[in-house]
PDB file of N, CA and C in Angstrom:
ATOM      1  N   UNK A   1      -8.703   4.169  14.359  1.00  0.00           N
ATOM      2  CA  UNK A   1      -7.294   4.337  14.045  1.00  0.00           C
ATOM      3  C   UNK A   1      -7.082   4.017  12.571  1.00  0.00           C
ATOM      4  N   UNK A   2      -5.633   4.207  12.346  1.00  0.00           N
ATOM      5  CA  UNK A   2      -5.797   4.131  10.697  1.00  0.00           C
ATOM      6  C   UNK A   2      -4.090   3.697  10.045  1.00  0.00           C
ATOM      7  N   UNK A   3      -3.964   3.205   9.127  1.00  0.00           N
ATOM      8  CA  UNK A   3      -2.571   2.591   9.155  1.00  0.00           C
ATOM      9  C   UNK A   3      -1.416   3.601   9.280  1.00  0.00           C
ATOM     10  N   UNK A   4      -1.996   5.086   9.053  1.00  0.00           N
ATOM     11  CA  UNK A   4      -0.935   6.554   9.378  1.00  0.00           C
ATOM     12  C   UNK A   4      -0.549   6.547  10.805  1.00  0.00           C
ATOM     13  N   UNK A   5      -1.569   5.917  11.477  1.00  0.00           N
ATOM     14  CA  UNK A   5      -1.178   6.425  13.229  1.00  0.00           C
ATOM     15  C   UNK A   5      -0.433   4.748  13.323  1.00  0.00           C
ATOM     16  N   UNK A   6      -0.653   3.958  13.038  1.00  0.00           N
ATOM     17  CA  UNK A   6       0.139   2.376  12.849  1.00  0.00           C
ATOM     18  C   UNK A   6       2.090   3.005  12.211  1.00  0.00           C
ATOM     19  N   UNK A   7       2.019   3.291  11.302  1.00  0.00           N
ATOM     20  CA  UNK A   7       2.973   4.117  10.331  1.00  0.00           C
ATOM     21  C   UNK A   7       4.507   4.398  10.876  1.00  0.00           C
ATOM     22  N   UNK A   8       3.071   6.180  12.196  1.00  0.00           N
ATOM     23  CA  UNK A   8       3.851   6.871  12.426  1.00  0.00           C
ATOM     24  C   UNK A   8       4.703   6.506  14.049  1.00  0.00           C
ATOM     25  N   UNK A   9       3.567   5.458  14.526  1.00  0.00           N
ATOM     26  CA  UNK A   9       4.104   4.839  15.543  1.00  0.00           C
ATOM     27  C   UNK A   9       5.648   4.110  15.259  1.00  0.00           C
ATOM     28  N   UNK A  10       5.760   3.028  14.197  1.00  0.00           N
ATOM     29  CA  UNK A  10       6.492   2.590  13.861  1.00  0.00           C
ATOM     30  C   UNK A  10       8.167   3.215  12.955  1.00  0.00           C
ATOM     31  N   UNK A  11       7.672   4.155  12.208  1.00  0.00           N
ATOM     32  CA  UNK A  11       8.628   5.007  12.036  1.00  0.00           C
ATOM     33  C   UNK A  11       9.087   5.819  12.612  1.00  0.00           C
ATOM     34  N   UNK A  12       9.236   5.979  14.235  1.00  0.00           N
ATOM     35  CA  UNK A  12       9.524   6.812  15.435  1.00  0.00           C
ATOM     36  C   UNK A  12      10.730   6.209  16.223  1.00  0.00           C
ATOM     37  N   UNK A  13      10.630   4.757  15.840  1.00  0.00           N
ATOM     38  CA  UNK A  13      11.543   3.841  16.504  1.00  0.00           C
ATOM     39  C   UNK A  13      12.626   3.602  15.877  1.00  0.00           C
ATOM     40  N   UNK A  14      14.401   3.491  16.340  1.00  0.00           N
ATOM     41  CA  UNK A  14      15.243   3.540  16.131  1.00  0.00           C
ATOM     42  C   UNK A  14      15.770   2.358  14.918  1.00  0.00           C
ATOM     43  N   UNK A  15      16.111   3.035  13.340  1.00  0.00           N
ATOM     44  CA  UNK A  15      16.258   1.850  12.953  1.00  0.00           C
ATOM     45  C   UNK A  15      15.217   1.125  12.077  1.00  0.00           C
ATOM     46  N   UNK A  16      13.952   1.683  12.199  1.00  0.00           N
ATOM     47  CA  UNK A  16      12.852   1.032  11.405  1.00  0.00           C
ATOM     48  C   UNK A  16      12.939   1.802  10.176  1.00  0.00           C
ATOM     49  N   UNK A  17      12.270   0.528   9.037  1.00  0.00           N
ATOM     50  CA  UNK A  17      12.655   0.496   7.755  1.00  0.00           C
ATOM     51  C   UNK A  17      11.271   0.057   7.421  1.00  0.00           C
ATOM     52  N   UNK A  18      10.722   0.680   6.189  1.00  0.00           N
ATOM     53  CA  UNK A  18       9.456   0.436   5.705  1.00  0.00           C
ATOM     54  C   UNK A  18       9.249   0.062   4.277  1.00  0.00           C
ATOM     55  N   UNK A  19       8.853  -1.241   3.968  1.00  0.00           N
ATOM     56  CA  UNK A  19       9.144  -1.794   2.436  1.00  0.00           C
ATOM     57  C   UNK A  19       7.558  -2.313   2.726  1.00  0.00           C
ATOM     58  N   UNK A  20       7.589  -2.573   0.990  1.00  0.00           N
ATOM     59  CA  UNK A  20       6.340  -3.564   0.541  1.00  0.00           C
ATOM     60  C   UNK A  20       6.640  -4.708  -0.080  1.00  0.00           C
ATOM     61  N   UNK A  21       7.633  -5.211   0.364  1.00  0.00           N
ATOM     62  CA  UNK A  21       8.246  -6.542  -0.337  1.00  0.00           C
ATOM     63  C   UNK A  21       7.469  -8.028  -1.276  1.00  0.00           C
ATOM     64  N   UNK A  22       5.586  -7.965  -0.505  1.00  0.00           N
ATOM     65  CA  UNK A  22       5.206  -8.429  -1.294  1.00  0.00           C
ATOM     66  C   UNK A  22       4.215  -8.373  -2.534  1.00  0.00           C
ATOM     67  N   UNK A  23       4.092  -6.196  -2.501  1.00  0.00           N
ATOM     68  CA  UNK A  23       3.828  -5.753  -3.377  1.00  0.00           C
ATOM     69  C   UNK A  23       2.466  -5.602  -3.115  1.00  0.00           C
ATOM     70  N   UNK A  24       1.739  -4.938  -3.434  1.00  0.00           N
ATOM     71  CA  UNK A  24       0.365  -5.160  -3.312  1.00  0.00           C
ATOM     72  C   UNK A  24      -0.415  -3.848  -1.950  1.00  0.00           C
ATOM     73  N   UNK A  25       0.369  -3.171  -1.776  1.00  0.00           N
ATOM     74  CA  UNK A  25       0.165  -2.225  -0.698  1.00  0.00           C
ATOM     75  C   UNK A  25       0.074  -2.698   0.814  1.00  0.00           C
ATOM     76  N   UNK A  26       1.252  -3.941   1.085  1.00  0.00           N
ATOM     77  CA  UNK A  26       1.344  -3.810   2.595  1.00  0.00           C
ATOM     78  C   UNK A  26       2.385  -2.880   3.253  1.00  0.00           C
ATOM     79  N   UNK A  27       2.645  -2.943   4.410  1.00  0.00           N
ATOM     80  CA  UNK A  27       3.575  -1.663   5.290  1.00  0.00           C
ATOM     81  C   UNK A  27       4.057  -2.846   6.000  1.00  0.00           C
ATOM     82  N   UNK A  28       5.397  -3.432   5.579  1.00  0.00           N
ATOM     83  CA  UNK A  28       6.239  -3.724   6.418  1.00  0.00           C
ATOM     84  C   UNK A  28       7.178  -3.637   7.109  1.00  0.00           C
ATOM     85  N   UNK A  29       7.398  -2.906   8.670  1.00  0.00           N
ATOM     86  CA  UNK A  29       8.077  -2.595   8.896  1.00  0.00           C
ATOM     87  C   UNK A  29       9.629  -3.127   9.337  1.00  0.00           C
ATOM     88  N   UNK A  30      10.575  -2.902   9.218  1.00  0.00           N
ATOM     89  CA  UNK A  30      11.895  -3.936   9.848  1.00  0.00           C
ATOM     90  C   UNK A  30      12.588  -3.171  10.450  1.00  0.00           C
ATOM     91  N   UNK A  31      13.169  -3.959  11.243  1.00  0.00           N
ATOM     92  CA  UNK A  31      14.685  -3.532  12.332  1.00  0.00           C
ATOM     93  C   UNK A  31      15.603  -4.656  12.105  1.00  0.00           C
ATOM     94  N   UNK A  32      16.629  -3.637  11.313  1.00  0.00           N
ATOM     95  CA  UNK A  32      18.003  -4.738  11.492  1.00  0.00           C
ATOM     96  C   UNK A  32      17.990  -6.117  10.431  1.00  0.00           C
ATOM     97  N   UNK A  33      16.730  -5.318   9.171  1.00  0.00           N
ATOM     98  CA  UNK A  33      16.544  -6.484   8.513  1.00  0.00           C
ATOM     99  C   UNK A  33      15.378  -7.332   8.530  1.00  0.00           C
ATOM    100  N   UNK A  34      14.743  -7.489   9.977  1.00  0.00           N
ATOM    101  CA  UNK A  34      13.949  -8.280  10.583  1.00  0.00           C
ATOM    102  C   UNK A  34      12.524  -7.419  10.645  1.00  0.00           C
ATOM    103  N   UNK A  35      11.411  -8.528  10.466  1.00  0.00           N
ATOM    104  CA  UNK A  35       9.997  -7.894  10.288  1.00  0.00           C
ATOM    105  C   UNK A  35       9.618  -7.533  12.067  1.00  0.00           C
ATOM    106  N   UNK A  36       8.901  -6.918  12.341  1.00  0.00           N
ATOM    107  CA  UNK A  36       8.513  -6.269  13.655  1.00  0.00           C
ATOM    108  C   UNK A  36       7.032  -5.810  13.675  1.00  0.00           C
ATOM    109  N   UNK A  37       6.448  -5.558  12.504  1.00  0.00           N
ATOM    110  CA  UNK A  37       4.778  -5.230  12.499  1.00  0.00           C
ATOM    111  C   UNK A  37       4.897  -5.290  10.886  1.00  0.00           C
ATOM    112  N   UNK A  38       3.412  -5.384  10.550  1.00  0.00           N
ATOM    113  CA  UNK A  38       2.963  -5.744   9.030  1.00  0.00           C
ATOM    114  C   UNK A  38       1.619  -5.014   8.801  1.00  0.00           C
ATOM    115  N   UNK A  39       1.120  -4.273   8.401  1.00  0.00           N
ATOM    116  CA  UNK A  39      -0.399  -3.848   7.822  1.00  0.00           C
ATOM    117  C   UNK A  39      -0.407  -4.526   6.634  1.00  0.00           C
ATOM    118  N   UNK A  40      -1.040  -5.421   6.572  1.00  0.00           N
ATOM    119  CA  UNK A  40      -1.621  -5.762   5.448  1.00  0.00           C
ATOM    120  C   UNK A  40      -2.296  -5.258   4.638  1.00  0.00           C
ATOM    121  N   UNK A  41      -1.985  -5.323   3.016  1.00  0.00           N
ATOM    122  CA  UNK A  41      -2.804  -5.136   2.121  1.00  0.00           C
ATOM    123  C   UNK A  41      -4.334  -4.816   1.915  1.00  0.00           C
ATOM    124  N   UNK A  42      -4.888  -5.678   2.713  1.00  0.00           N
ATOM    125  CA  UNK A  42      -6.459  -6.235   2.858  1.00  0.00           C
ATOM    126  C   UNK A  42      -6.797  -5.705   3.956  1.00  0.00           C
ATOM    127  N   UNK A  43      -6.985  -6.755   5.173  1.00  0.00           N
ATOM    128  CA  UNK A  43      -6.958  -6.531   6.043  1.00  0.00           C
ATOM    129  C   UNK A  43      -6.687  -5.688   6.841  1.00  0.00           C
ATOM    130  N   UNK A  44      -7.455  -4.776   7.787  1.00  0.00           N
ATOM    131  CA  UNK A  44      -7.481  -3.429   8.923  1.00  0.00           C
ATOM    132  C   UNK A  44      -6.740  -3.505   9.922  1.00  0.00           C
ATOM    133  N   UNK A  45      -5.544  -4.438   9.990  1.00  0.00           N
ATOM    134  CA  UNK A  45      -4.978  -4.893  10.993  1.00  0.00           C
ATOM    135  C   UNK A  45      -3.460  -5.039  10.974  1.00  0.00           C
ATOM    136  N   UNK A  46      -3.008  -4.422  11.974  1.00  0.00           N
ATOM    137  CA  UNK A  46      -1.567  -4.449  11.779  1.00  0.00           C
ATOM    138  C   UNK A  46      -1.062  -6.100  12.923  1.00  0.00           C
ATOM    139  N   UNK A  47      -0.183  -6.646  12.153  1.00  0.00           N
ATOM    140  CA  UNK A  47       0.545  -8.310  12.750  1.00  0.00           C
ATOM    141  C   UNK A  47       1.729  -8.023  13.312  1.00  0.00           C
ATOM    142  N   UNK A  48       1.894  -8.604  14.776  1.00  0.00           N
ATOM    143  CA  UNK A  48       2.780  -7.652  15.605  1.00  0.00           C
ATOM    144  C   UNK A  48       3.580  -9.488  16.371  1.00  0.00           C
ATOM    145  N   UNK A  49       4.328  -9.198  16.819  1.00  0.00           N
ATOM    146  CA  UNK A  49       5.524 -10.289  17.815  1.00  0.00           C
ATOM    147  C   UNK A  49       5.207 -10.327  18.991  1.00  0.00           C
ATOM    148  N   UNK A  50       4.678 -11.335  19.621  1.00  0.00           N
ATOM    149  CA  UNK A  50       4.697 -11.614  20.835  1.00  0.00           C
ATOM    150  C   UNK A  50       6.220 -12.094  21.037  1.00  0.00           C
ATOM    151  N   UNK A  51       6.020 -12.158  22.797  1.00  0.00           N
ATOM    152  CA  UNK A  51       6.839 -12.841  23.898  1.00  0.00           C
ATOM    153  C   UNK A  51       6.940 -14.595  23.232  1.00  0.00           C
ATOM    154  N   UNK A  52       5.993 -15.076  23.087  1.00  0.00           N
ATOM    155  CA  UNK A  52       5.693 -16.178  22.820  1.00  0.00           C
ATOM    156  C   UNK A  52       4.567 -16.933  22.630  1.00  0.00           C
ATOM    157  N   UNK A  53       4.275 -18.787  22.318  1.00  0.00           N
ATOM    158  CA  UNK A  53       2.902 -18.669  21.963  1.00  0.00           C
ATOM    159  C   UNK A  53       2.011 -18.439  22.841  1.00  0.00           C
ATOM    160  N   UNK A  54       2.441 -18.369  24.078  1.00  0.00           N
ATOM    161  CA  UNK A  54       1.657 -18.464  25.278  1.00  0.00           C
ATOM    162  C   UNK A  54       0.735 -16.690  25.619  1.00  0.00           C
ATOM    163  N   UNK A  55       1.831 -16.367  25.411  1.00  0.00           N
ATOM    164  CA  UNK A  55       1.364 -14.451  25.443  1.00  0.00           C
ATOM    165  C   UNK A  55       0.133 -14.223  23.863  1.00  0.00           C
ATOM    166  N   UNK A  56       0.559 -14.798  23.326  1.00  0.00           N
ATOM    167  CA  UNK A  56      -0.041 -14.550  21.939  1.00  0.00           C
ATOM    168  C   UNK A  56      -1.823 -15.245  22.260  1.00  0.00           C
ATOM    169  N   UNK A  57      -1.549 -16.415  22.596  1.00  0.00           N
ATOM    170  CA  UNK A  57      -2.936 -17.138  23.258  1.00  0.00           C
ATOM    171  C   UNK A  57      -3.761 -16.342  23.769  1.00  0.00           C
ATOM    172  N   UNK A  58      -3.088 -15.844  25.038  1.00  0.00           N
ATOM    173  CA  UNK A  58      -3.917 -14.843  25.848  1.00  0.00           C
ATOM    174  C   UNK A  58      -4.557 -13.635  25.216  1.00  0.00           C
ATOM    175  N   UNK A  59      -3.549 -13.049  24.504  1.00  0.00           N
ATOM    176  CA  UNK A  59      -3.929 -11.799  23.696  1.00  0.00           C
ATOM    177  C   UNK A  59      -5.161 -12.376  22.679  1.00  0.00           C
ATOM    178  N   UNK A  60      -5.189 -13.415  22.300  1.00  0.00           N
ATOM    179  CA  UNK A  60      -6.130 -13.484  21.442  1.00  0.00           C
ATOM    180  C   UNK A  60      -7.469 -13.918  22.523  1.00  0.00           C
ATOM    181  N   UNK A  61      -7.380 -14.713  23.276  1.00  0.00           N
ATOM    182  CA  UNK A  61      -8.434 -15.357  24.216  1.00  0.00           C
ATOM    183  C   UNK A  61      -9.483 -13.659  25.040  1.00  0.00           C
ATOM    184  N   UNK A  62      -8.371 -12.961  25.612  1.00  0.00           N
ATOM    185  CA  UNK A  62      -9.144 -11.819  25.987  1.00  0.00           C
ATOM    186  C   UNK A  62      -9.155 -10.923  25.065  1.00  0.00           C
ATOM    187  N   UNK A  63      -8.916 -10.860  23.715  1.00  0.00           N
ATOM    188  CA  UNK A  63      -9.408  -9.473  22.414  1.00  0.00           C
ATOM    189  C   UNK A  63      -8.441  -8.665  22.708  1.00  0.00           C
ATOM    190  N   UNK A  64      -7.994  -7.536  21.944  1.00  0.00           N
ATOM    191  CA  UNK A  64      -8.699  -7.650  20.910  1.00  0.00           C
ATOM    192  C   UNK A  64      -7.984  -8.570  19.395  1.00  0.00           C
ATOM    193  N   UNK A  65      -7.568  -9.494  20.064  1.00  0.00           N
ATOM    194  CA  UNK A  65      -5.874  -9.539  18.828  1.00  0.00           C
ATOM    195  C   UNK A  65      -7.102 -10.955  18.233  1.00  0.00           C
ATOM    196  N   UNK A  66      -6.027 -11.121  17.501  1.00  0.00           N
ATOM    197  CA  UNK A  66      -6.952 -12.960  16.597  1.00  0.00           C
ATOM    198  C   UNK A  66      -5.081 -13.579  16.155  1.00  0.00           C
ATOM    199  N   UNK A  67      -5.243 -14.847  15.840  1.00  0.00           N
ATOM    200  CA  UNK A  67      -3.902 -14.922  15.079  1.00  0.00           C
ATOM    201  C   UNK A  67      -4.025 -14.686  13.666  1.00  0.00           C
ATOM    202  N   UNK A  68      -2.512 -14.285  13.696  1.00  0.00           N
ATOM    203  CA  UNK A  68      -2.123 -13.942  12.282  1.00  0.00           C
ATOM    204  C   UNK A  68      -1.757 -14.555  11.298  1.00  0.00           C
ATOM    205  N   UNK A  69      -2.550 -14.514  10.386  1.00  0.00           N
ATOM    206  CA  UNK A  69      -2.218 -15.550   9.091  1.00  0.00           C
ATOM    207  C   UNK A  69      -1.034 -15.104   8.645  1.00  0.00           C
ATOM    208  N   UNK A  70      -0.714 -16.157   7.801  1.00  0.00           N
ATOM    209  CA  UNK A  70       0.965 -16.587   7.591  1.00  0.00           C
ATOM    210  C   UNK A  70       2.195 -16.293   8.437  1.00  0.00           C
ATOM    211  N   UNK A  71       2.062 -16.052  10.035  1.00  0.00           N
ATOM    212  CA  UNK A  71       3.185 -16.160  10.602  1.00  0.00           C
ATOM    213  C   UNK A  71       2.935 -17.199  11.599  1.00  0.00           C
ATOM    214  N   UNK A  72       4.298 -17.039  12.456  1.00  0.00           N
ATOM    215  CA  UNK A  72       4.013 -17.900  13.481  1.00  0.00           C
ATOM    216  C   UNK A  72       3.388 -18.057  14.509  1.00  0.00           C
ATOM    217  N   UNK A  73       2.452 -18.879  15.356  1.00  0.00           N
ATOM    218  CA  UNK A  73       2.046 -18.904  16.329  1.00  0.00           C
ATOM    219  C   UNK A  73       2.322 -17.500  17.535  1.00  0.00           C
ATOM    220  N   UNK A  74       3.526 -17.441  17.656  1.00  0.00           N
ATOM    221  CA  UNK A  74       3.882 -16.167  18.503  1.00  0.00           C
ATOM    222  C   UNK A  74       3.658 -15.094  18.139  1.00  0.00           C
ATOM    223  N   UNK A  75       3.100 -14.456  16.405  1.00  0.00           N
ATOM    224  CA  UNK A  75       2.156 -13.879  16.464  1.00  0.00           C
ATOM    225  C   UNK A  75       0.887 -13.256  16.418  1.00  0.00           C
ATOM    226  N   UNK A  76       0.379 -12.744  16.678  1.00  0.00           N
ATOM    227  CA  UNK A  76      -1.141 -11.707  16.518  1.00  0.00           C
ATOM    228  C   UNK A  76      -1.201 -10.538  15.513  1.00  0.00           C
ATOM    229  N   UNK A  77      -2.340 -10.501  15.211  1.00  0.00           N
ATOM    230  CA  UNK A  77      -3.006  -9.206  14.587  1.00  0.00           C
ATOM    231  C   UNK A  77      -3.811  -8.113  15.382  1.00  0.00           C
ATOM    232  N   UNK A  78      -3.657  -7.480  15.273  1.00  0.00           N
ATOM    233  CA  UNK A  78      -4.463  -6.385  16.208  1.00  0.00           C
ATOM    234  C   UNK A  78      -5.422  -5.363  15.359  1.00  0.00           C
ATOM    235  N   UNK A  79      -7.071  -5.158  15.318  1.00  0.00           N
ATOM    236  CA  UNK A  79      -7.561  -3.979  14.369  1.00  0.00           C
ATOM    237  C   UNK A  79      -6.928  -3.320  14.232  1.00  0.00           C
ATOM    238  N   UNK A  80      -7.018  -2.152  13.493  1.00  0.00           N
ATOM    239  CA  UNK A  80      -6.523  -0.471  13.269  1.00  0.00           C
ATOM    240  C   UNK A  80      -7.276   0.511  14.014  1.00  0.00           C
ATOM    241  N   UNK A  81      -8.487   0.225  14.303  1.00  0.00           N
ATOM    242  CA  UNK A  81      -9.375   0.853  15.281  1.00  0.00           C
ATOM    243  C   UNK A  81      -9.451   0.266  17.021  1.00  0.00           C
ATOM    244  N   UNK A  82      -8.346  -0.516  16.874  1.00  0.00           N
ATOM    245  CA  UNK A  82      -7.989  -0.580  18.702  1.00  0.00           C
ATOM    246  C   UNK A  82      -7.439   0.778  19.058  1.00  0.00           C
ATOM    247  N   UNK A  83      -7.349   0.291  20.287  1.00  0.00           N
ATOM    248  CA  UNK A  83      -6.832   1.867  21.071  1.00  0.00           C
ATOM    249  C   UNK A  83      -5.768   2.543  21.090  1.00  0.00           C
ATOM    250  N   UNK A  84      -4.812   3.586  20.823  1.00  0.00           N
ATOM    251  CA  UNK A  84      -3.930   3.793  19.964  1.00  0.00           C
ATOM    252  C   UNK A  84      -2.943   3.562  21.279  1.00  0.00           C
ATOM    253  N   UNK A  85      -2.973   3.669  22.461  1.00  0.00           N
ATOM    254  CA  UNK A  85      -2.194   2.946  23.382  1.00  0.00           C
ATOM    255  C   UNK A  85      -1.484   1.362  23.279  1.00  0.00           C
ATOM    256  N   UNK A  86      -2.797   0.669  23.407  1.00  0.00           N
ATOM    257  CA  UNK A  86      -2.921  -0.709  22.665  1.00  0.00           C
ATOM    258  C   UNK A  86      -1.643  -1.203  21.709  1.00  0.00           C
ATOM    259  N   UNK A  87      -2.167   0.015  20.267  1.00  0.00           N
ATOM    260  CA  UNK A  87      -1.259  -0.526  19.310  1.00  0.00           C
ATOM    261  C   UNK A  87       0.019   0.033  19.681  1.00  0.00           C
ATOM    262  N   UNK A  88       0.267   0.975  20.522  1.00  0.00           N
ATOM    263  CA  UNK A  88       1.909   1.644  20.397  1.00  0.00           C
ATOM    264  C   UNK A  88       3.000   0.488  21.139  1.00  0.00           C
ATOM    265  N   UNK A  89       1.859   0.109  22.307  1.00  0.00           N
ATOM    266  CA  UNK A  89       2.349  -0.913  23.131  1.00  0.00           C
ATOM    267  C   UNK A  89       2.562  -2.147  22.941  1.00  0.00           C
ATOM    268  N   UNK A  90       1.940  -2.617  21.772  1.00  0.00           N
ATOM    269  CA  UNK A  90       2.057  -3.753  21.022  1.00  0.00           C
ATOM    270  C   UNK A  90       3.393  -3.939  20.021  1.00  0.00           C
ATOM    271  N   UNK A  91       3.480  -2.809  19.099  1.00  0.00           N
ATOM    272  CA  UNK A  91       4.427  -2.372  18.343  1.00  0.00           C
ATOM    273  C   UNK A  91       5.534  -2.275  18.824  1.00  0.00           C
ATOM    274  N   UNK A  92       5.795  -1.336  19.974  1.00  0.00           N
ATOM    275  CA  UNK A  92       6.890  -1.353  20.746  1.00  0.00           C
ATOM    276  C   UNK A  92       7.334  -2.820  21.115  1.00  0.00           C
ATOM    277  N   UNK A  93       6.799  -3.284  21.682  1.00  0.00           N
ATOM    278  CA  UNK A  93       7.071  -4.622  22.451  1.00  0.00           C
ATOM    279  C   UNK A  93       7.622  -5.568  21.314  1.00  0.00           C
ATOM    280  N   UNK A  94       7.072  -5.529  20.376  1.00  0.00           N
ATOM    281  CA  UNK A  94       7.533  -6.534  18.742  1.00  0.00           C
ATOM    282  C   UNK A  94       8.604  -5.728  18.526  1.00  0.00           C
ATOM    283  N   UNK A  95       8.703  -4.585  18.399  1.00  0.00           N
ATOM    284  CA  UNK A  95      10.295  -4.194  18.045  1.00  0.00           C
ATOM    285  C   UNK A  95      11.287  -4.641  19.032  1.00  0.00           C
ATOM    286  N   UNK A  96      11.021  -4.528  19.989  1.00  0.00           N
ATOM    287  CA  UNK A  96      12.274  -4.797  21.480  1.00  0.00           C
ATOM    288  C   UNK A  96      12.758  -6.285  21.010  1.00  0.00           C
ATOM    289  N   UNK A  97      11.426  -6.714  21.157  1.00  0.00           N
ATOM    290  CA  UNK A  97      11.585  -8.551  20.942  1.00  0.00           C
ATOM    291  C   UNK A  97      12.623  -8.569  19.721  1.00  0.00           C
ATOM    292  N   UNK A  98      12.157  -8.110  18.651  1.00  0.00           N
ATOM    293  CA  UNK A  98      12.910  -8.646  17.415  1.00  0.00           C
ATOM    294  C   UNK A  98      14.512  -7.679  17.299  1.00  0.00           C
ATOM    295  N   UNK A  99      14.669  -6.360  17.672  1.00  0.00           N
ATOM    296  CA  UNK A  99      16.023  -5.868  18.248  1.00  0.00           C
ATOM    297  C   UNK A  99      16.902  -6.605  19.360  1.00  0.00           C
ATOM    298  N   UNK A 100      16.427  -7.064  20.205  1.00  0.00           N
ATOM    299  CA  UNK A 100      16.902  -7.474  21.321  1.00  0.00           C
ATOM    300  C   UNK A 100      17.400  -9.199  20.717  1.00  0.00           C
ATOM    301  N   UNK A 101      17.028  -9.690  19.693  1.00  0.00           N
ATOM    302  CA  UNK A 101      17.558 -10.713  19.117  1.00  0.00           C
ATOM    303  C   UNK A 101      18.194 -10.888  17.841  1.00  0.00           C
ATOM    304  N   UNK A 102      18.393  -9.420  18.062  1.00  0.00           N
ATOM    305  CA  UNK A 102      19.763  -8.721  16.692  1.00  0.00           C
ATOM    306  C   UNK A 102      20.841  -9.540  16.961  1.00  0.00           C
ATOM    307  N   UNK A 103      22.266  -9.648  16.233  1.00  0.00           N
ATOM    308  CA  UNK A 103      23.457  -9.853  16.937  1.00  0.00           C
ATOM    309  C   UNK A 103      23.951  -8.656  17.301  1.00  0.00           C
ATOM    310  N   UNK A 104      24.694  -8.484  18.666  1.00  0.00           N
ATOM    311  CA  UNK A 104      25.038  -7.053  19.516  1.00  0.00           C
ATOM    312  C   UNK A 104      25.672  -6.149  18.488  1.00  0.00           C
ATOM    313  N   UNK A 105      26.607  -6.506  17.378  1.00  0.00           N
ATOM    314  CA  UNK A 105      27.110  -5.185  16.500  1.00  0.00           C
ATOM    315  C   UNK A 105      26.166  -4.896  16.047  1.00  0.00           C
ATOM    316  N   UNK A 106      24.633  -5.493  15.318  1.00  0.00           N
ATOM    317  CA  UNK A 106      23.842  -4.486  14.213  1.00  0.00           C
ATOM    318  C   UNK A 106      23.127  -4.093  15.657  1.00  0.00           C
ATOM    319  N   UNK A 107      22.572  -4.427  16.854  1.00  0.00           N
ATOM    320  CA  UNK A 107      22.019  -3.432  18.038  1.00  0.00           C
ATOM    321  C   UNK A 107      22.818  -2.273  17.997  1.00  0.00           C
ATOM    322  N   UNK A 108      24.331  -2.228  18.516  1.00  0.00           N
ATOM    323  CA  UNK A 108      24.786  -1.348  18.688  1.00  0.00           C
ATOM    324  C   UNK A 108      24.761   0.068  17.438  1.00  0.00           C
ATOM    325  N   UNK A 109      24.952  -0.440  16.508  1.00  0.00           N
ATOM    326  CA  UNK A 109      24.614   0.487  14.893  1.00  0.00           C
ATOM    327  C   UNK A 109      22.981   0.981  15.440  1.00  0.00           C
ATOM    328  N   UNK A 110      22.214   0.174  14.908  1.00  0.00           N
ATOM    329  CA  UNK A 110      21.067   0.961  15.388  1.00  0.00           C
ATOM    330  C   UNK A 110      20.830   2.408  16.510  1.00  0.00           C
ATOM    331  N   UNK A 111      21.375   1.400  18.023  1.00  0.00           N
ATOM    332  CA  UNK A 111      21.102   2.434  19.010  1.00  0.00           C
ATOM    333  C   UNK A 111      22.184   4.101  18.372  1.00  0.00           C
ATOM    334  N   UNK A 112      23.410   3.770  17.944  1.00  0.00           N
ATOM    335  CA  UNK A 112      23.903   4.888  17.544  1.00  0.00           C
ATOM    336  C   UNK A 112      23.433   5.800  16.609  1.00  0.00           C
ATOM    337  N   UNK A 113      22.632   5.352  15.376  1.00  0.00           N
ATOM    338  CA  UNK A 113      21.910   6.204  14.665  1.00  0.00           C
ATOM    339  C   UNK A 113      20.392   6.381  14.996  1.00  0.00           C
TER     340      UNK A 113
END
């Protein structure tokens, strides 16, 4: 896989916004303001939002995820060459999480455009 199929997954979803805020060629994506997945600069791996630290544990304990440097515990990194199911389902799930803890007017804006 490759950060285009990471990208195009992410720019499909309602509301996502794609900056490099810390310069240097990462892909950060946002909803509503808020980060939701990251490709790093360096690194082959896009950094995605768990449920929590507990989900994040697991994901890393059975592969393919590891944790993700400089965020929080709740989340993971996932290769670029995982399974493109994998990552859609991962991605998705970090967007819901981080939309779903919008305040209801910027949800509602979103779902309308």
């Amino acid at each position: 896989m490759s950060r285009q199929i990471v990208n195009r997954i992410a720019a499909a979803l309602p509301g996502a916004e794609n900056s490099d805020p810390w310069g240097g060629g990462h892909d950060c994506w946002k909803v509503g303001g808020k980060i939701f997945a990251v490709i790093g600069a360096v690194n082959r791996a896009v950094a995605v939002k768990t449920d929590g630290i507990d989900t994040a544990e697991m994901l890393i304990a059975a592969g393919p995820a590891r944790r993700a440097p400089y965020f929080h515990k709740s989340w993971v990194e996932l290769p670029l060459d995982c399974a493109e199911d994998e990552l859609r389902h991962r991605i998705e799930t970090s967007y819901r999480i981080i939309l779903n803890g919008l305040p209801k007017k910027v949800q509602a804006t979103l779902k309308e455009g």
